[in-house]
Protein backbone atom coordinates (compact mmCIF):
# COMPACT_ATOMS: atom_id res chain seq x y z
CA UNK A 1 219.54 64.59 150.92
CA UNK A 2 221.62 67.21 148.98
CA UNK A 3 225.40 65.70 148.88
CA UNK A 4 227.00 67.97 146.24
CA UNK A 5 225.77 71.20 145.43
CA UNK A 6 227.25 73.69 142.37
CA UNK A 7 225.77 77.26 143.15
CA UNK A 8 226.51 79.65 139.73
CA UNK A 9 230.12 77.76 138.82
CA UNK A 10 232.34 79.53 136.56
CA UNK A 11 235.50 78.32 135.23
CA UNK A 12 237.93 80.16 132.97
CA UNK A 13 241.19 79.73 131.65
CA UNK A 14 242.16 82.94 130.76
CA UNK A 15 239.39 84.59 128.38
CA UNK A 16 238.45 81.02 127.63
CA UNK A 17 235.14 80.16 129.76
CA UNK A 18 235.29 76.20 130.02
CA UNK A 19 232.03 76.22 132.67
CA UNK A 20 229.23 78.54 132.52
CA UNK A 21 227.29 79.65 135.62
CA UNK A 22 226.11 75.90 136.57
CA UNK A 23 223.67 75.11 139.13
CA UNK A 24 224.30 71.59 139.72
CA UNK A 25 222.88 69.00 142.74
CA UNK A 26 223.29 65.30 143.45
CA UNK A 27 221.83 63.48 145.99
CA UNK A 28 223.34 60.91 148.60
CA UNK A 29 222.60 57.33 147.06
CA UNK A 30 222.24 57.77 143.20
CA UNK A 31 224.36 57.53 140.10
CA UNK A 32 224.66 61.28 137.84
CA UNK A 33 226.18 60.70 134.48
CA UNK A 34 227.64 62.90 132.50
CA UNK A 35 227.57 62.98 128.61
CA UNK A 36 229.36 64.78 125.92
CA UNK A 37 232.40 65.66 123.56
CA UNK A 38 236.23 65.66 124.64
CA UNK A 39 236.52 69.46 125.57
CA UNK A 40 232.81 69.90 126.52
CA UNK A 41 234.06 70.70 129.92
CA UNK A 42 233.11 67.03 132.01
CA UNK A 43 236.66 66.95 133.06
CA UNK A 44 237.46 70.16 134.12
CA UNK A 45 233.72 70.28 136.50
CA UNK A 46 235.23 66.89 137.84
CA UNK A 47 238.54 68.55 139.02
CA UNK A 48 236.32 71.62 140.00
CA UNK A 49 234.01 69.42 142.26
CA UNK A 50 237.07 67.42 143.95
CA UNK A 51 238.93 70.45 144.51
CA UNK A 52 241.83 69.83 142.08
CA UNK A 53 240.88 73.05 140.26
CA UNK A 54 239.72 76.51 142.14
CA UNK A 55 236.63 77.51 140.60
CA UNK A 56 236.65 81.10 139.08
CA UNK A 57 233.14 82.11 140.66
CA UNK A 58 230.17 80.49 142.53
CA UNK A 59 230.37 77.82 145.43
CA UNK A 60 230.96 73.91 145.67
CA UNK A 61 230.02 71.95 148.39
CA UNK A 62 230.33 68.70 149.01
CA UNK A 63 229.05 66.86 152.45
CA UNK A 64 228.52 69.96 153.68
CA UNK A 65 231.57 71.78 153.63
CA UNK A 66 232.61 74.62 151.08
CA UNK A 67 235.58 73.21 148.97
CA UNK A 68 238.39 75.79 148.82
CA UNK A 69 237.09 77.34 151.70
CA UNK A 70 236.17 75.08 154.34
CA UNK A 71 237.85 71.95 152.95
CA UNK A 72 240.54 72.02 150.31
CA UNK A 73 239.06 68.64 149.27
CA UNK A 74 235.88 66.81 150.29
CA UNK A 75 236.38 64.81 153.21
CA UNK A 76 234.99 61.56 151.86
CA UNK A 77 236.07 60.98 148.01
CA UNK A 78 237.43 58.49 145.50
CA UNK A 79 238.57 59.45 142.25
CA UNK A 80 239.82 58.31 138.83
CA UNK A 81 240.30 60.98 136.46
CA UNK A 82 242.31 60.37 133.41
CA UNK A 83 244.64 57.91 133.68
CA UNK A 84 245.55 56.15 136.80
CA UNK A 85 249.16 57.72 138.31
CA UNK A 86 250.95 54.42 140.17
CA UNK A 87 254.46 54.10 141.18
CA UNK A 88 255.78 52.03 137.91
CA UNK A 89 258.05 49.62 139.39
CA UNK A 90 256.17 48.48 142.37
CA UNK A 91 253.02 46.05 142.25
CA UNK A 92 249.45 46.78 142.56
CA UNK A 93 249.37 45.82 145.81
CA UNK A 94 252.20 47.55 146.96
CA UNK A 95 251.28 50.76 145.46
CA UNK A 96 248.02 50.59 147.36
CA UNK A 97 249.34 49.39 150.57
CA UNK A 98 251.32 52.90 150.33
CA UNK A 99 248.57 54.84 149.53
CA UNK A 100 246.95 53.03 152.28
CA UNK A 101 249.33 54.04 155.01
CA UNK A 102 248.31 57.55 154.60
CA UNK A 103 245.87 57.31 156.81
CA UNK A 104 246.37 54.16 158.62
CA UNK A 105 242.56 52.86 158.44
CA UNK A 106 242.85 49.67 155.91
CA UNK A 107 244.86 46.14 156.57
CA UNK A 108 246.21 43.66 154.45
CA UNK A 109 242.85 41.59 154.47
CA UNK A 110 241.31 45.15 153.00
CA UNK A 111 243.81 45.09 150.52
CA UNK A 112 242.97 41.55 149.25
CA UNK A 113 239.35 42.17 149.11
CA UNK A 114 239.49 45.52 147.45
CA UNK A 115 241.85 43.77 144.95
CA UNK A 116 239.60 40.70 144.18
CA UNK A 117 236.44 43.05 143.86
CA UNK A 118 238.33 44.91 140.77
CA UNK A 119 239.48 40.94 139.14
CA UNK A 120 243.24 41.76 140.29
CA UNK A 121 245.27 38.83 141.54
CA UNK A 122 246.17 39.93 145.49
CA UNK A 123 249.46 37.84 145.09
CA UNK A 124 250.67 39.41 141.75
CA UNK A 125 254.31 40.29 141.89
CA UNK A 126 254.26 41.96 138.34
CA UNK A 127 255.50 45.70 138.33
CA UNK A 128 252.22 48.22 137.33
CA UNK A 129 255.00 48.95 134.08
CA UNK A 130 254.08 45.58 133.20
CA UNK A 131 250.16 46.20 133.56
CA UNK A 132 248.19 46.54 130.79
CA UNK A 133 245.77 49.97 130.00
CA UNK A 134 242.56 46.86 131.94
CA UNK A 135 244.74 46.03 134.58
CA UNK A 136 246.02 49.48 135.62
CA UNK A 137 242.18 50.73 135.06
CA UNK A 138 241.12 48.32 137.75
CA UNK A 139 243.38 49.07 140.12
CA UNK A 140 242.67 52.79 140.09
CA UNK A 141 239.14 51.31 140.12
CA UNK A 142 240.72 49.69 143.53
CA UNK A 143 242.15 52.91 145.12
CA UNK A 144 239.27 54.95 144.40
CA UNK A 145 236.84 52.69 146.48
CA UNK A 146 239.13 51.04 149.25
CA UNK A 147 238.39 52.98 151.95
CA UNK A 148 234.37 53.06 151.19
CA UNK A 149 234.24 56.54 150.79
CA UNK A 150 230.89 58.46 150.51
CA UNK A 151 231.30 60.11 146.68
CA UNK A 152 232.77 58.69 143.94
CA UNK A 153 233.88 60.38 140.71
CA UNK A 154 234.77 57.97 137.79
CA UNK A 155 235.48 59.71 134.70
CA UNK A 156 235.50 56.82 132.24
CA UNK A 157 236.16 54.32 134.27
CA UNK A 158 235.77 51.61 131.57
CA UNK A 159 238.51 52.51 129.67
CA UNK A 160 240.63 49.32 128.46
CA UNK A 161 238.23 46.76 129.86
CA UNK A 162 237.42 43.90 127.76
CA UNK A 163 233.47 43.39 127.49
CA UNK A 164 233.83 40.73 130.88
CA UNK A 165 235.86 43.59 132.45
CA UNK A 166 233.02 45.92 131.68
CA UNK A 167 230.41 43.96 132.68
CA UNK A 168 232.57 43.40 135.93
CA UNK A 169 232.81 47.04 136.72
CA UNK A 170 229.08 47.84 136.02
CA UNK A 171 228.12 45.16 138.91
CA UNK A 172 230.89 46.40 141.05
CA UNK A 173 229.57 50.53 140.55
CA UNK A 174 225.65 48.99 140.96
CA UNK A 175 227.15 47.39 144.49
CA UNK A 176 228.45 51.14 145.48
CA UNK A 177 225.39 52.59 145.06
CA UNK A 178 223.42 50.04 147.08
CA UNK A 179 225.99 51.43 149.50
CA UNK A 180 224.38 54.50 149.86
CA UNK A 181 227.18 56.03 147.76
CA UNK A 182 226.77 59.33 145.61
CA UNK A 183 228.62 58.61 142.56
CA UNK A 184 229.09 60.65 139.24
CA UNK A 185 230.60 58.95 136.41
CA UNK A 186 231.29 60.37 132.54
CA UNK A 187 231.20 57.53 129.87
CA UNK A 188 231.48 58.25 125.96
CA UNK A 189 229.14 54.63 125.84
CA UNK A 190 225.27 54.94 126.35
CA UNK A 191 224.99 51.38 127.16
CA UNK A 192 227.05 52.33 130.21
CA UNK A 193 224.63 55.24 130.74
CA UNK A 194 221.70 53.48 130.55
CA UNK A 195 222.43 50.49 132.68
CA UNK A 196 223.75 53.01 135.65
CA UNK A 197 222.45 56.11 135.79
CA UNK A 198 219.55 57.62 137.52
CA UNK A 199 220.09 60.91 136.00
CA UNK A 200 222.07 61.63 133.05
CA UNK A 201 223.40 65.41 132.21
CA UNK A 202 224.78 66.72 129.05
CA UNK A 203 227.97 68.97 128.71
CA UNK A 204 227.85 71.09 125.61
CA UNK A 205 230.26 74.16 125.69
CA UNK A 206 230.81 74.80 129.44
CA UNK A 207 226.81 74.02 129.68
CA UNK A 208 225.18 71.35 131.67
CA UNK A 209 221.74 70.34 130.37
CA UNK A 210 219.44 67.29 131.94
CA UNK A 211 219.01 64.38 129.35
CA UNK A 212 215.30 62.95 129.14
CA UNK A 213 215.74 59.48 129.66
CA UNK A 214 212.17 59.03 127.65
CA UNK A 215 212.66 60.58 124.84
């Protein structure tokens, strides 16, 4: 089943065009990477798909509803794009137990699991000033998936993980998609790629172009 569809997406910054009529589908339960050069676009069709940025032309939907016209953002998401924004002085935990509040639907005992999945220690006092790039990328690893949401978008969600960390994070992605989860994630390492994806897409220009995994 059809969770995200792109129907003729343009994006433009001014004259610039930064996304080029794409016709784009994922389906529920399967990993989509995305390949290519810093300003290639990957970024920008993330923030287009997760309602961060208005699209210019054509129609997004994701779970069925129309983003920026039925839903301002999809219903069921978790997202790290660029880096991680936490509250500086507070911990980990803290920062997500705020974030959690929002909506009321996790506990503490959520909070511990969610943090032990990503390697965080639950019972870490340490400010997220004091984090370093690993730590702070696992816990906006943590917020993105803590209230099991349906779609995930994880644009290089490996960055400043040691090659345990990595490993770590492949298993815990893997474990998403036996979920059920749709997940799209943009990686500048093949290995990455390879190991996770069942479809891999390449952003030249504004242009999105299937990879054959055989050649």
């Amino acid at each position: 089943m059809e969770y995200v569809q792109l129907t003729n997406v343009r994006k433009c910054f001014g004259e610039e065009e930064v996304l080029k009529r794409l016709d784009f589908s994922m389906e529920q339960g399967m990993v989509y990477g995305i390949v290519g050069n810093n300003g290639s676009g990957k970024t920008v069709l993330m923030k287009c798909i997760c309602g961060f940025l208005p699209v210019t032309e054509g129609l997004v939907r994701v779970g069925g509803k129309y983003i920026g016209k039925e839903a301002d953002f999809p219903e069921s998401i978790g997202v790290i794009i660029e880096t991680p924004g936490f509250l500086a002085n507070l911990s980990g935990r803290r920062n997500l137990e705020i974030l959690a509040g929002l909506k009321g639907k996790l506990g503490r005992e959520d909070i511990t699991e969610v943090l032990l999945r990503v390697g965080l220690d639950p019972g870490l006092k340490k400010p997220v000033s004091k984090y370093s790039l690993g730590m702070r990328q696992r816990l906006g690893i943590a917020q993105a998936i803590m209230e099991e949401p349906e779609f995930l978008i994880l644009d290089e969600p490996f960055n400043g993980l040691d090659r345990h960390g990595v490993e770590e994070i492949r298993s815990l992605i893997l474990e998403e998609k036996q979920k059920g989860k749709t997940i799209l994630l943009a990686s500048h390492n093949s290995e990455d790629i390879r190991i996770l994806c069942d479809r891999v897409f390449e952003m030249d220009a504004g242009i999105l172009r299937e990879v054959d995994r055989k050649a």
